[in-house]
Protein backbone atom coordinates (compact mmCIF):
# COMPACT_ATOMS: atom_id res chain seq x y z
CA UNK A 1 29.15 -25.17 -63.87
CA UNK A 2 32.08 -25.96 -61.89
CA UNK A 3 31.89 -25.42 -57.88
CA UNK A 4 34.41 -23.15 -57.72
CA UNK A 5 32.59 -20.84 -59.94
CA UNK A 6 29.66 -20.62 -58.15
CA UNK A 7 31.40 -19.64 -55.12
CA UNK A 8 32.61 -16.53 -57.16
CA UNK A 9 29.64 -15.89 -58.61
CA UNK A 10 27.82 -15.30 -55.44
CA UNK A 11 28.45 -12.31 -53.64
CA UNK A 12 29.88 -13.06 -49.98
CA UNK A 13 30.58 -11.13 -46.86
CA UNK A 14 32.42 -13.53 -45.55
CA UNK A 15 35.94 -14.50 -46.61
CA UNK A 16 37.94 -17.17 -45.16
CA UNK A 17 36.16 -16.83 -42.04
CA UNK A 18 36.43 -12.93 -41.25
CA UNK A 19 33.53 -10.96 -41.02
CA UNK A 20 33.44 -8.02 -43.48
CA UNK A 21 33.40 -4.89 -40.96
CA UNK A 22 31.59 -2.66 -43.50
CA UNK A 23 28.71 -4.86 -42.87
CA UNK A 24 28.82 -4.69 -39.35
CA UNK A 25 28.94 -0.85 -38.93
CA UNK A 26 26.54 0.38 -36.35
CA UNK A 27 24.93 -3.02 -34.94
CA UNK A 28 26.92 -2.65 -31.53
CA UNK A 29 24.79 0.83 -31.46
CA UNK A 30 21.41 -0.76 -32.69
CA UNK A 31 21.48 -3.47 -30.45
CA UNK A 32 22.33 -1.12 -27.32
CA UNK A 33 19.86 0.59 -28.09
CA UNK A 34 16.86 -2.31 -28.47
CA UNK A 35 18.38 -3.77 -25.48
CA UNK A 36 17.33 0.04 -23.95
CA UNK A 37 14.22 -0.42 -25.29
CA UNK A 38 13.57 -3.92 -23.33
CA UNK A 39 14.74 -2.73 -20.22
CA UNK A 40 13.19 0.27 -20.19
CA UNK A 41 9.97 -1.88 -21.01
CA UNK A 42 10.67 -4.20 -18.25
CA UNK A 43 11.17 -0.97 -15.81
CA UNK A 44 8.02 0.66 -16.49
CA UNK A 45 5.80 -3.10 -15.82
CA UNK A 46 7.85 -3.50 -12.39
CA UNK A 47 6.91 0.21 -11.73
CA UNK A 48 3.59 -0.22 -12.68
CA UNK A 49 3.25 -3.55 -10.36
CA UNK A 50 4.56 -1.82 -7.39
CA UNK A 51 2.38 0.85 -7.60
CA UNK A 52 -0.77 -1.78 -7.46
CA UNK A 53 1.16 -3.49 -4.60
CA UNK A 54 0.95 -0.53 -2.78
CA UNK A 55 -2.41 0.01 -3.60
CA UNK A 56 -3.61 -3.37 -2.80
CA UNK A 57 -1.92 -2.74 0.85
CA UNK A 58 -3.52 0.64 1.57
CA UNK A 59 -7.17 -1.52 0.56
CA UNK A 60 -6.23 -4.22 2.79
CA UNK A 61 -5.24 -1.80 5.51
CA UNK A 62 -8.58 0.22 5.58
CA UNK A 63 -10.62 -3.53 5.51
CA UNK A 64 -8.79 -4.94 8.61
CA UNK A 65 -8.71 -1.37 10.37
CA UNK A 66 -12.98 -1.61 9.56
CA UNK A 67 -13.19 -5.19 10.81
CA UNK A 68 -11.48 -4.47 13.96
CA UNK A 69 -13.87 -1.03 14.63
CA UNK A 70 -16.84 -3.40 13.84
CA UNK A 71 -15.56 -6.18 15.93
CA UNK A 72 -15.52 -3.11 18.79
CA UNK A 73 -19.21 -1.88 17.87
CA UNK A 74 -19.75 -5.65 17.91
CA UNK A 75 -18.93 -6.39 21.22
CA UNK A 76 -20.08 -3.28 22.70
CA UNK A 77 -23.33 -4.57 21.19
CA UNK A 78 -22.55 -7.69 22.96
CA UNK A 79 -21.93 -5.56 26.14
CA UNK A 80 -25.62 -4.53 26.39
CA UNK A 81 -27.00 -7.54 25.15
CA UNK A 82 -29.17 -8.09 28.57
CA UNK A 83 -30.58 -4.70 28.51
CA UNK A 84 -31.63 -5.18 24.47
CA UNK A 85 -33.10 -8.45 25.22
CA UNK A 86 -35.71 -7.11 27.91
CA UNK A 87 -36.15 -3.76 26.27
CA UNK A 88 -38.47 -2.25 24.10
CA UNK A 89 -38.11 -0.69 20.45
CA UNK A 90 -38.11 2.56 21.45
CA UNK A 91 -35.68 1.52 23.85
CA UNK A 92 -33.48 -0.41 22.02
CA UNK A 93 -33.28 2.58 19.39
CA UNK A 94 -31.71 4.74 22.36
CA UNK A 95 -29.58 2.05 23.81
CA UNK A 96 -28.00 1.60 20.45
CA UNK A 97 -27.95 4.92 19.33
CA UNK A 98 -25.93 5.94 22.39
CA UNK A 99 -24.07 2.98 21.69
CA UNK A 100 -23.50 4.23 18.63
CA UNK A 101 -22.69 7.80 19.52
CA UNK A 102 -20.42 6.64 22.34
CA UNK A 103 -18.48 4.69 19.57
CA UNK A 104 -17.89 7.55 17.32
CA UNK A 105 -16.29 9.61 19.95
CA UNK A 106 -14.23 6.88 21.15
CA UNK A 107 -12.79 6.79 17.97
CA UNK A 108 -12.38 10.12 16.63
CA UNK A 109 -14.88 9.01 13.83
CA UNK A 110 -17.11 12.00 12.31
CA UNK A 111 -20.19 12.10 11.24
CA UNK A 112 -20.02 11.78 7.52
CA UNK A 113 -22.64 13.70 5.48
CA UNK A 114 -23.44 12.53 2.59
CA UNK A 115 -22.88 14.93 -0.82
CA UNK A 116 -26.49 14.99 -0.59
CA UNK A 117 -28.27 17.34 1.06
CA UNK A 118 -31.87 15.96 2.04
CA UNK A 119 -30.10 12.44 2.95
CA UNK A 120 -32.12 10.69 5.44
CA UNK A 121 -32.78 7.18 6.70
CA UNK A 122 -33.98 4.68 4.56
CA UNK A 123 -32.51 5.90 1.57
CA UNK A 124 -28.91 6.70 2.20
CA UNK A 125 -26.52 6.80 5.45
CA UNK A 126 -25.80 10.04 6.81
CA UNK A 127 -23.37 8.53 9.57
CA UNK A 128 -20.11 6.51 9.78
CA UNK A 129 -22.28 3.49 10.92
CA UNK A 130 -25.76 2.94 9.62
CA UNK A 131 -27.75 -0.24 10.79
CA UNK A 132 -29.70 -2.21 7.40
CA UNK A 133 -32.71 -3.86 7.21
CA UNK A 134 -32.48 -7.33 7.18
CA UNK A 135 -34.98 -8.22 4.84
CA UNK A 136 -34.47 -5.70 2.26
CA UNK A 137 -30.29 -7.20 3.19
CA UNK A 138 -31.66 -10.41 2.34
CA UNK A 139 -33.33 -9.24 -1.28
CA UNK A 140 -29.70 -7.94 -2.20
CA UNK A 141 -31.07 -4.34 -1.46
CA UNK A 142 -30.02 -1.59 1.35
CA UNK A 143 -32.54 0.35 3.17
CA UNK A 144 -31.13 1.90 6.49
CA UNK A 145 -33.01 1.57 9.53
CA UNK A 146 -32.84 3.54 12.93
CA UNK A 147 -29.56 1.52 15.03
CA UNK A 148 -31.97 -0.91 17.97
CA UNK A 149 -34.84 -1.03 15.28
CA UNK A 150 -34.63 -4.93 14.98
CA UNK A 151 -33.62 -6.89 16.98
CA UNK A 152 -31.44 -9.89 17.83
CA UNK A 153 -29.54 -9.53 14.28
CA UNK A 154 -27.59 -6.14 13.35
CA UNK A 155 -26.02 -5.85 10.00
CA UNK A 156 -24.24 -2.31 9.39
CA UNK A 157 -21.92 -0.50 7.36
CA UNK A 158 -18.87 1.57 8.46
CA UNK A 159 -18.09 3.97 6.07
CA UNK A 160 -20.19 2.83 3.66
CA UNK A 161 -18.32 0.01 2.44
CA UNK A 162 -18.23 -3.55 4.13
CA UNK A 163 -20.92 -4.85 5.73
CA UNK A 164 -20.90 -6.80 9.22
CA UNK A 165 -23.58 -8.13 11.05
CA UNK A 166 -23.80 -9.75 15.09
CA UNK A 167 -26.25 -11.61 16.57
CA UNK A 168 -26.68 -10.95 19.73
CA UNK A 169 -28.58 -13.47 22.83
CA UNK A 170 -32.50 -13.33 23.14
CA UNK A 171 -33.59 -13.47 26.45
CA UNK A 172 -33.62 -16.99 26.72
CA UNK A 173 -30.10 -17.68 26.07
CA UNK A 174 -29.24 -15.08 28.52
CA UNK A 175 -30.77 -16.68 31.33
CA UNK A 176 -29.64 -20.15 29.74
CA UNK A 177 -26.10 -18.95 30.11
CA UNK A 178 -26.18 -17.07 33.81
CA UNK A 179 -27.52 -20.44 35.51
């Protein structure tokens, strides 16, 4: 068969070059419209990415506003180190504990209750600042003890999230450090 006549034979848009407009009826409206689709795509995953930016912020936000209230309980800790050192257990519960109490007024910080109503030390933390046991810490457990009840290491909770701890002087460094 001849070239030329399968050139006829074949059915073709196309003629010398110019696009047949019948076959080109509506694409100008179906690609407007995918390209709608993509960017509409696009908007809703650079939504969606803003909104965890902000979340991520407001989660960062609380963590440094709870390290700089437990860097304050932390110091005042620090404050009445001397007085802790020499002290008893009985008296280092009530030297904390106002330490404690003074703390939550200073800040404006209420005392929490917990949804349940028979919540009590060492199960559960009823306050905005509970004090853990440092061996149960150390077993990857949390039993709450009474704020003084051991003594030179604290770990606690604010708001029962993160967890802080301070070690504060024994006796020994104290009088180590004021010679």
């Amino acid at each position: 068969m001849p070239k030329n006549r399968v050139m006829e034979s074949m059915p073709s848009r196309i003629t010398l070059g110019i696009v047949n407009h019948q076959s080109q009826s509506g694409a100008s409206l179906l690609e407007a419209l995918i390209a709608m689709i993509v960017v509409s795509v696009g908007l809703l995953g650079v939504a969606g990415l803003q909104m965890r930016a902000l979340q991520s912020a407001n989660e960062s936000a609380g963590i440094s506003n709870e390290t700089i209230l437990a860097n304050d309980f932390g110091e005042r800790l620090w404050a009445v180190a001397r007085v802790l050192a020499d002290a008893d257990e009985s008296d280092r519960i009530e030297i904390v504990t106002r330490t404690r109490n003074q703390w939550i007024r200073d800040h404006d910080r209420k005392v929490a209750v917990d949804d349940q109503e028979d919540c009590t030390l060492p199960e559960c933390c009823p306050d905005p600042i509970c004090f853990i046991d440092e061996d149960s810490f150390a077993l990857g457990e949390r039993k709450y003890v009474q704020p003084g009840a051991q003594h030179p290491s604290y770990i606690f909770q604010i708001d029962s999230s993160n967890i802080f701890s301070v070690v504060l002087p024994t006796t020994a460094l104290i009088s180590e450090s004021s010679q």
